[in-house]
PDB file of N, CA and C in Angstrom:
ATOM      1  N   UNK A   1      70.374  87.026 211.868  1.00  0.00           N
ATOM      2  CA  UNK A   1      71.787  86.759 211.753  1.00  0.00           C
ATOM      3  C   UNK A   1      72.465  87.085 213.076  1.00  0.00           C
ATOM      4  N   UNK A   2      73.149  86.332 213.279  1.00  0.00           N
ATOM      5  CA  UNK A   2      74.189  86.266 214.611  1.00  0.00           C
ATOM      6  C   UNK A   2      75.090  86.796 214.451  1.00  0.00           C
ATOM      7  N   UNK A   3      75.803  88.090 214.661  1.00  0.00           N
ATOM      8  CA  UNK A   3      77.144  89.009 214.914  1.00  0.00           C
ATOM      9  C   UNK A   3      78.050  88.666 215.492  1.00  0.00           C
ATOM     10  N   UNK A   4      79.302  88.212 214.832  1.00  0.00           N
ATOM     11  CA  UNK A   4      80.257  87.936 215.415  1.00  0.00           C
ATOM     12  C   UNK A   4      81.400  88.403 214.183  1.00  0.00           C
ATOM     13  N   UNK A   5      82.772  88.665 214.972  1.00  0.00           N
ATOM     14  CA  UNK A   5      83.532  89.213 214.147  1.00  0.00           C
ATOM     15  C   UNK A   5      84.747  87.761 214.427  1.00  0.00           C
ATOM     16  N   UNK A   6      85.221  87.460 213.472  1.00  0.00           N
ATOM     17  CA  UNK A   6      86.465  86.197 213.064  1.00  0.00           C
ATOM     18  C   UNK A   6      86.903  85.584 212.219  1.00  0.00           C
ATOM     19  N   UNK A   7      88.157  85.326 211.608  1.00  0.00           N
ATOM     20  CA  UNK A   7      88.944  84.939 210.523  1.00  0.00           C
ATOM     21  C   UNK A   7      88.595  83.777 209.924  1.00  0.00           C
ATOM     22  N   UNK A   8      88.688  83.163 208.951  1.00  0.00           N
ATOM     23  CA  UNK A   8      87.817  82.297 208.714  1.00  0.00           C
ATOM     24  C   UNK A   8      89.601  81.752 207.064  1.00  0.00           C
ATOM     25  N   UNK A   9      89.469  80.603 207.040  1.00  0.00           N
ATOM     26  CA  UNK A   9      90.041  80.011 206.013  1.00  0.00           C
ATOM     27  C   UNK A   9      89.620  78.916 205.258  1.00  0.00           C
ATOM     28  N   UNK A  10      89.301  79.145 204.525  1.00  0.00           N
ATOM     29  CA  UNK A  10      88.974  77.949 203.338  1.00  0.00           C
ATOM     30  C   UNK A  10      90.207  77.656 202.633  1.00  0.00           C
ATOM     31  N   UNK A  11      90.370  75.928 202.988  1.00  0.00           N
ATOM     32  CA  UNK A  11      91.753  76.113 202.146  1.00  0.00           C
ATOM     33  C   UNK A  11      91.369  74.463 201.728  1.00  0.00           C
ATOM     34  N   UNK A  12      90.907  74.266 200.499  1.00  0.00           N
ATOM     35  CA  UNK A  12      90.804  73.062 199.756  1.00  0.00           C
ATOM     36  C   UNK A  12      91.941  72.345 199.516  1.00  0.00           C
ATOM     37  N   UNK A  13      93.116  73.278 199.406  1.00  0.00           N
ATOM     38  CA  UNK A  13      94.668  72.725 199.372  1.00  0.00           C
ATOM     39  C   UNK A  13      94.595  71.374 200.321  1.00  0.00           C
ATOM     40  N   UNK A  14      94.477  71.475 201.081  1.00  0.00           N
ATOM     41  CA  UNK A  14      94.483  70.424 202.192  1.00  0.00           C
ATOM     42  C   UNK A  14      93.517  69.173 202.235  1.00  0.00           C
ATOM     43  N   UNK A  15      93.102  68.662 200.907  1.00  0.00           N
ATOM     44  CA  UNK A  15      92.163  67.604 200.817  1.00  0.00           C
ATOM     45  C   UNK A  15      92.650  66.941 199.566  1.00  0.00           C
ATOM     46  N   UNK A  16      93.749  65.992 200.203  1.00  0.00           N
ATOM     47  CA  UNK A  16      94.133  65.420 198.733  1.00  0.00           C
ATOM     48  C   UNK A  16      92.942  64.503 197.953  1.00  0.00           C
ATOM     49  N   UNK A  17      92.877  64.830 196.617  1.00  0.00           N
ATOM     50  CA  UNK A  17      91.968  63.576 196.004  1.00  0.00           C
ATOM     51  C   UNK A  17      90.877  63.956 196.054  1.00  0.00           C
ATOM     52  N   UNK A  18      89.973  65.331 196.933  1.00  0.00           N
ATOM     53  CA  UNK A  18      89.148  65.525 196.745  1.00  0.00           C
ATOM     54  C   UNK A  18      88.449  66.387 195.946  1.00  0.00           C
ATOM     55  N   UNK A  19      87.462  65.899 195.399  1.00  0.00           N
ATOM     56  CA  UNK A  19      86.491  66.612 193.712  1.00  0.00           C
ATOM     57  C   UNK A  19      85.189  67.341 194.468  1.00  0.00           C
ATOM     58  N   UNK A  20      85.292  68.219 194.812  1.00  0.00           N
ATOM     59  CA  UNK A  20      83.953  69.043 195.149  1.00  0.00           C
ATOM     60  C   UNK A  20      84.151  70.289 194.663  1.00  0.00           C
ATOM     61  N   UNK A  21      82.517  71.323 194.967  1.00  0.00           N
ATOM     62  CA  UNK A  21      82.939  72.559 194.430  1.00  0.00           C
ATOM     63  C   UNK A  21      82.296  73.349 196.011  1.00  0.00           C
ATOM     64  N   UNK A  22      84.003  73.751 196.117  1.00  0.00           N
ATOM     65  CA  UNK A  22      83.821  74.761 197.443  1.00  0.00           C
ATOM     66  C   UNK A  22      83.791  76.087 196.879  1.00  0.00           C
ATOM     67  N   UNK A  23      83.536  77.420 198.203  1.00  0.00           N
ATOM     68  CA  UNK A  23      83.424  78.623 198.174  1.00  0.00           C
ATOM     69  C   UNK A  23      84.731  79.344 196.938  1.00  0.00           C
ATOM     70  N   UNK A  24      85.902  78.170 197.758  1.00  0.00           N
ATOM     71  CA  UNK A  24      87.273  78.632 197.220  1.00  0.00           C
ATOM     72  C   UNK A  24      88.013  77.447 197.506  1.00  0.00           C
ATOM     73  N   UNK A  25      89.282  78.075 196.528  1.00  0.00           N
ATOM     74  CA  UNK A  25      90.350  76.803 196.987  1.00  0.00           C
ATOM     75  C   UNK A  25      91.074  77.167 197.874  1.00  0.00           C
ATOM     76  N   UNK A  26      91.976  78.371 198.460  1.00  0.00           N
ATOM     77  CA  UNK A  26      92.448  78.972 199.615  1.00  0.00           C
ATOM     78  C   UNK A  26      92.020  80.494 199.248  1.00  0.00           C
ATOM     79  N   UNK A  27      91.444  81.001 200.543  1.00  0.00           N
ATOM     80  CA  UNK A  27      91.320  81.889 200.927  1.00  0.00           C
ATOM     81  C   UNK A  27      91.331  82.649 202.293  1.00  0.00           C
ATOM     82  N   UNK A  28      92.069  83.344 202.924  1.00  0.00           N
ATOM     83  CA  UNK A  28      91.401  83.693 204.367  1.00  0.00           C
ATOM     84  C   UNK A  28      90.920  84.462 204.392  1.00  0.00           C
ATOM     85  N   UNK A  29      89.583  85.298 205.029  1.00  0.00           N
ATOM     86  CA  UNK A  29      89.130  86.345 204.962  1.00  0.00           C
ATOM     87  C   UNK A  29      87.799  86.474 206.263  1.00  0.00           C
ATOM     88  N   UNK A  30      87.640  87.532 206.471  1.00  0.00           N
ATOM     89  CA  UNK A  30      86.934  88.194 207.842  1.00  0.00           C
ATOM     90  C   UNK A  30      85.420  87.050 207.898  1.00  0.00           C
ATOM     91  N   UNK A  31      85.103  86.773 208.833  1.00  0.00           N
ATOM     92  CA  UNK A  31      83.670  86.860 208.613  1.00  0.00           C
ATOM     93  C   UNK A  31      83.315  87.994 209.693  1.00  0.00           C
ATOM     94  N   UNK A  32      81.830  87.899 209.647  1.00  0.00           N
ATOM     95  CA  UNK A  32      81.132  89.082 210.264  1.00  0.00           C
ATOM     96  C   UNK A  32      79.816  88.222 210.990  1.00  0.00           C
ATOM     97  N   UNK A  33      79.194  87.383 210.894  1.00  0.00           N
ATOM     98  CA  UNK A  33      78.748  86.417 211.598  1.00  0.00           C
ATOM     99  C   UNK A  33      77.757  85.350 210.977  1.00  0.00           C
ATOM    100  N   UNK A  34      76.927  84.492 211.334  1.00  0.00           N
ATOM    101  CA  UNK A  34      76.396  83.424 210.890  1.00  0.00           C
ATOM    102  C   UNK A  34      74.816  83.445 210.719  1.00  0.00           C
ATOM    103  N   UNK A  35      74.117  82.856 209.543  1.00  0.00           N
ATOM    104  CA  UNK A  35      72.648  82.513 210.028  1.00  0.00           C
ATOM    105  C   UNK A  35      72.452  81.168 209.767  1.00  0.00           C
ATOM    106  N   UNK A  36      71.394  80.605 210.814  1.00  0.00           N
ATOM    107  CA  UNK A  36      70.631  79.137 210.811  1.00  0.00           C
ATOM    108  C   UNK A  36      69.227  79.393 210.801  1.00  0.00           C
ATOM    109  N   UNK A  37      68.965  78.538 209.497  1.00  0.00           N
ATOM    110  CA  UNK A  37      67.738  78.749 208.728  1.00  0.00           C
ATOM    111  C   UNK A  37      67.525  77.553 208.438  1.00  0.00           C
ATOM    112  N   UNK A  38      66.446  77.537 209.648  1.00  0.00           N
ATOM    113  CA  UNK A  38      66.189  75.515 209.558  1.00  0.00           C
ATOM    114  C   UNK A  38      67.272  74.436 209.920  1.00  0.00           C
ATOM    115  N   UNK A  39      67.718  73.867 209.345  1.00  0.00           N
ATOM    116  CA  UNK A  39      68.811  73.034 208.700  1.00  0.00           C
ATOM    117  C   UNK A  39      69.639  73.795 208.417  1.00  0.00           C
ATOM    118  N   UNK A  40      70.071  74.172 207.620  1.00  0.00           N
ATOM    119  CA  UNK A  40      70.546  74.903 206.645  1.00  0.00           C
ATOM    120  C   UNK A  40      71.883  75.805 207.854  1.00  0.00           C
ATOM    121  N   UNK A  41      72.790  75.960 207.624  1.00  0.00           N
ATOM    122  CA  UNK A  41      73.586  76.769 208.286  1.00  0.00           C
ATOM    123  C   UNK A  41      74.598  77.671 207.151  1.00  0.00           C
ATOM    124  N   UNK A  42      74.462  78.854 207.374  1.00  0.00           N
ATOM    125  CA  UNK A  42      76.004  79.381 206.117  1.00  0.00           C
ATOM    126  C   UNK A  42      76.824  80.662 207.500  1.00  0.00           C
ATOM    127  N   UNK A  43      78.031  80.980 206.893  1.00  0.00           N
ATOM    128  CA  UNK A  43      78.614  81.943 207.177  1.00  0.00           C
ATOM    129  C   UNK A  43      78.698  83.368 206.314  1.00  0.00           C
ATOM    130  N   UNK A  44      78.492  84.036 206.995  1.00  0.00           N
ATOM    131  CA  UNK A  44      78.321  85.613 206.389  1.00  0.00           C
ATOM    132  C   UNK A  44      79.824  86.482 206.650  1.00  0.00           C
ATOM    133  N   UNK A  45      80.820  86.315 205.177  1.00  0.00           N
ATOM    134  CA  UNK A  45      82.035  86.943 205.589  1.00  0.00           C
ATOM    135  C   UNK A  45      82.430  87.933 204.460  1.00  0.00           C
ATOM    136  N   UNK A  46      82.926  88.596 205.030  1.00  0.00           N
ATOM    137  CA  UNK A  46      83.540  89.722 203.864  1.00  0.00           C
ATOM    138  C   UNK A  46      84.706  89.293 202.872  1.00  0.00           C
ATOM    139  N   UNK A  47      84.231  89.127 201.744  1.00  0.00           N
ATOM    140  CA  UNK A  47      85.719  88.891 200.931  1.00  0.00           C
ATOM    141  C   UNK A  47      86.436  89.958 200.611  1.00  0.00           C
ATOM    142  N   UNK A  48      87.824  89.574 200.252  1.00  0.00           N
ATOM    143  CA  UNK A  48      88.652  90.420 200.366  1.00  0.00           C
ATOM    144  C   UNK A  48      88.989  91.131 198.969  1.00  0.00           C
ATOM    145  N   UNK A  49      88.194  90.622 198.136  1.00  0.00           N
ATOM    146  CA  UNK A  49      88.076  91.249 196.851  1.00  0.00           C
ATOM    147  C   UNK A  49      89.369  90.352 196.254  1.00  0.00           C
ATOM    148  N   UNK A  50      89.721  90.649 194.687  1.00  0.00           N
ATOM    149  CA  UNK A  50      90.882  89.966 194.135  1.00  0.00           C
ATOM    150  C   UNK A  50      91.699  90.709 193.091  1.00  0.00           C
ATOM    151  N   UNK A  51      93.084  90.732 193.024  1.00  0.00           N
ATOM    152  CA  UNK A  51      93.547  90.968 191.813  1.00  0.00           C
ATOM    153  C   UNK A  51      94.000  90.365 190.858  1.00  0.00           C
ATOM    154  N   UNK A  52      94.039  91.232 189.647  1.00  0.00           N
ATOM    155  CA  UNK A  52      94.757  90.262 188.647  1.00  0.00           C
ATOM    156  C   UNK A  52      95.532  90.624 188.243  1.00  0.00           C
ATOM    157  N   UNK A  53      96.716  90.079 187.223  1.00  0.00           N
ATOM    158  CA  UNK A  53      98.031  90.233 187.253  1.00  0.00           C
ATOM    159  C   UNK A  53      98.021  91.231 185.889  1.00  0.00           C
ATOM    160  N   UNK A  54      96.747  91.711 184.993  1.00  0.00           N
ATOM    161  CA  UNK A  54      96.652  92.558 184.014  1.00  0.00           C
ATOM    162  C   UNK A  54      96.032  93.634 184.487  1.00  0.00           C
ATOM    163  N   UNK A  55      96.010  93.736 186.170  1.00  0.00           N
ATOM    164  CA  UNK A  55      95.828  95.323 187.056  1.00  0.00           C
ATOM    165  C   UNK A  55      94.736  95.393 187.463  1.00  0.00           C
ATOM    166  N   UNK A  56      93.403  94.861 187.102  1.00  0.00           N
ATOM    167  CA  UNK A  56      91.890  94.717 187.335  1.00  0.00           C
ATOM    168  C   UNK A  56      91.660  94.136 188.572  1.00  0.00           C
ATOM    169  N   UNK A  57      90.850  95.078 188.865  1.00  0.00           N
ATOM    170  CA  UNK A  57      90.209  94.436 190.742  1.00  0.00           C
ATOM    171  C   UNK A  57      88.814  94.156 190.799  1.00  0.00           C
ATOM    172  N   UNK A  58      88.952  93.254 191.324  1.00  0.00           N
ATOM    173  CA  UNK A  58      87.269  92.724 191.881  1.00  0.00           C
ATOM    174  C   UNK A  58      87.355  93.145 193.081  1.00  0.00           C
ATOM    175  N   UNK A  59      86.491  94.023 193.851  1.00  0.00           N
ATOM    176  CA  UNK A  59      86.121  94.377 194.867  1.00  0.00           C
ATOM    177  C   UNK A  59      85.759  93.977 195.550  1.00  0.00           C
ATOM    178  N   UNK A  60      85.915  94.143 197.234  1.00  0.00           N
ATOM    179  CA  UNK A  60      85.507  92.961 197.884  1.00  0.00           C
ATOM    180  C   UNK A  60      83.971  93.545 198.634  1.00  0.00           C
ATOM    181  N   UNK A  61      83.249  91.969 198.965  1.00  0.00           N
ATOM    182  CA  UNK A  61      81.608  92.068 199.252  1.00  0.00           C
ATOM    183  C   UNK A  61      81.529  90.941 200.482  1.00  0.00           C
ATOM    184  N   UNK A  62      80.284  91.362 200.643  1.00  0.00           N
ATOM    185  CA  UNK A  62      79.582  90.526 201.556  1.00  0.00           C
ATOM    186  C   UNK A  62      78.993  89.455 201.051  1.00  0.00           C
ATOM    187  N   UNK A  63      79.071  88.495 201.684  1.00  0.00           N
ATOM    188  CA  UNK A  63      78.739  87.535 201.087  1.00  0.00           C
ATOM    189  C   UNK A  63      78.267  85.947 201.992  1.00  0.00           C
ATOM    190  N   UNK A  64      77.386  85.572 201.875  1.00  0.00           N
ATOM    191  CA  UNK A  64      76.924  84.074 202.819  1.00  0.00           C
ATOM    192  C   UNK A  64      77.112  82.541 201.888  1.00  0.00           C
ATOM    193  N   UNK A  65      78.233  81.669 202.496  1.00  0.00           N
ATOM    194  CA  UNK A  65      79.179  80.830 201.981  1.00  0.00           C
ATOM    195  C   UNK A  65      77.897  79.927 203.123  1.00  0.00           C
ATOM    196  N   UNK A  66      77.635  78.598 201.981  1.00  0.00           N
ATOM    197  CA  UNK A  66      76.819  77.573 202.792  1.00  0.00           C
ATOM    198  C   UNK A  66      77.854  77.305 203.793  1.00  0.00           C
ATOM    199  N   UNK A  67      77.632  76.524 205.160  1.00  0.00           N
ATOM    200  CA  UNK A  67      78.804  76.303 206.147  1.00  0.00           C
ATOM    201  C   UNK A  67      79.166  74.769 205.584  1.00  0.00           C
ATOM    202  N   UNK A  68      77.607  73.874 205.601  1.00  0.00           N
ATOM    203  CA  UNK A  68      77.617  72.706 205.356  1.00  0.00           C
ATOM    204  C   UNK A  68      78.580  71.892 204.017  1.00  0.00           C
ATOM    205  N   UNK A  69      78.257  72.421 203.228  1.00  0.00           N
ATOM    206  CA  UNK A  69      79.375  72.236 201.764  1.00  0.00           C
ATOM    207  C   UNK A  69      80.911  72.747 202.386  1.00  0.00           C
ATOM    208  N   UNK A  70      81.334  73.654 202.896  1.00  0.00           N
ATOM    209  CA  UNK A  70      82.858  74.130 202.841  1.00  0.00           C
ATOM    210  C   UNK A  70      83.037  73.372 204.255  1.00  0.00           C
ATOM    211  N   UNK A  71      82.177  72.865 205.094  1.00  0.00           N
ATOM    212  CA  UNK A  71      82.974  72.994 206.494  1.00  0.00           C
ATOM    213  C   UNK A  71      84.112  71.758 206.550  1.00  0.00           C
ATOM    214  N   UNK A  72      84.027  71.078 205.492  1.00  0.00           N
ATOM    215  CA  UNK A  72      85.535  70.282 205.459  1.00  0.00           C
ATOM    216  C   UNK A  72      86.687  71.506 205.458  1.00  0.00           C
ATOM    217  N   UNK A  73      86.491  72.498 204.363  1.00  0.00           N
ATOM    218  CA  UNK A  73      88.074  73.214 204.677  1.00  0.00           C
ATOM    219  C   UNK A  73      87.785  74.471 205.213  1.00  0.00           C
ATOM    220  N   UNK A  74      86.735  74.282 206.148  1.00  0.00           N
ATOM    221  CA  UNK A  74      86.613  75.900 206.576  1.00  0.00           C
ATOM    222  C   UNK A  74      88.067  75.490 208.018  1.00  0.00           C
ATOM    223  N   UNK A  75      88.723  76.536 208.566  1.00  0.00           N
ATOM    224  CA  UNK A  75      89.185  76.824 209.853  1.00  0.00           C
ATOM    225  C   UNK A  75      88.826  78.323 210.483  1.00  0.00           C
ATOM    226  N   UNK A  76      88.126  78.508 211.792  1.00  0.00           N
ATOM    227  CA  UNK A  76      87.807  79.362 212.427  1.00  0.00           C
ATOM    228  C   UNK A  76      88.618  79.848 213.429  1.00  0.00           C
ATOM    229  N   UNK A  77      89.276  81.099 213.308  1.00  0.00           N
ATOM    230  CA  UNK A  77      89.746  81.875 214.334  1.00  0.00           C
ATOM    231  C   UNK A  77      89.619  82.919 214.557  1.00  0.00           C
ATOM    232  N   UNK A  78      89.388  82.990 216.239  1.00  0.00           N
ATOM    233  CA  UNK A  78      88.671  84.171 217.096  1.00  0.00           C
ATOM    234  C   UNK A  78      89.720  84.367 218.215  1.00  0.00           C
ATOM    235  N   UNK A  79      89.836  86.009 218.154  1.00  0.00           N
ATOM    236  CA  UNK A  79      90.873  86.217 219.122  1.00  0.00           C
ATOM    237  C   UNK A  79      89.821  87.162 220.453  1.00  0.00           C
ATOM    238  N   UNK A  80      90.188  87.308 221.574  1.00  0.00           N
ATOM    239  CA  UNK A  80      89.785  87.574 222.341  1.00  0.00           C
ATOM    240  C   UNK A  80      90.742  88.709 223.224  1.00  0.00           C
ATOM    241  N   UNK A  81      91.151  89.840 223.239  1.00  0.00           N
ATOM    242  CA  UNK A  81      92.126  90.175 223.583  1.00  0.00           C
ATOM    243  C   UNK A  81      91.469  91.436 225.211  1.00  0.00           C
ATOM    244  N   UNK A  82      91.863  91.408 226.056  1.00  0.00           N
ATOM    245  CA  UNK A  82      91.397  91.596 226.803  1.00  0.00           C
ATOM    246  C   UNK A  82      92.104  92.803 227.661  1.00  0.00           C
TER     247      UNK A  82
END
């Protein structure tokens, strides 16, 4: 796995008309970096866990999102501050 630290958004919002099953429908959240395995490419990002409106939390994990399936609504940003 390749180490890299950057923001990452999945936002299906932005695909009118389209029927697939992504990671998520909007989300932004960290990644931590990538593996390529063969073909095959995913991103390795931390979710941010979730709440619900009856007080219950899902905790957030690590987790590797295929790249190939989401990379219609993935957006990647990396800051560089120097």
């Amino acid at each position: 796995m390749m180490e890299s630290t950057f923001i990452v958004r999945l936002n299906e919002e932005c695909l009118f008309g389209v029927d697939a099953e992504y990671a998520y429908d909007y989300h932004w959240t960290v990644g931590v970096g990538y593996l390529e395995d063969g073909t095959d490419k995913y991103l390795y990002i931390q979710d941010n866990g979730i709440g619900y409106t009856d007080g219950t939390w899902d905790w957030s994990k690590e987790l590797y999102i295929d790249y190939t399936t989401n990379k219609p609504i993935i957006t990647i940003v990396s800051l560089e501050v120097s």
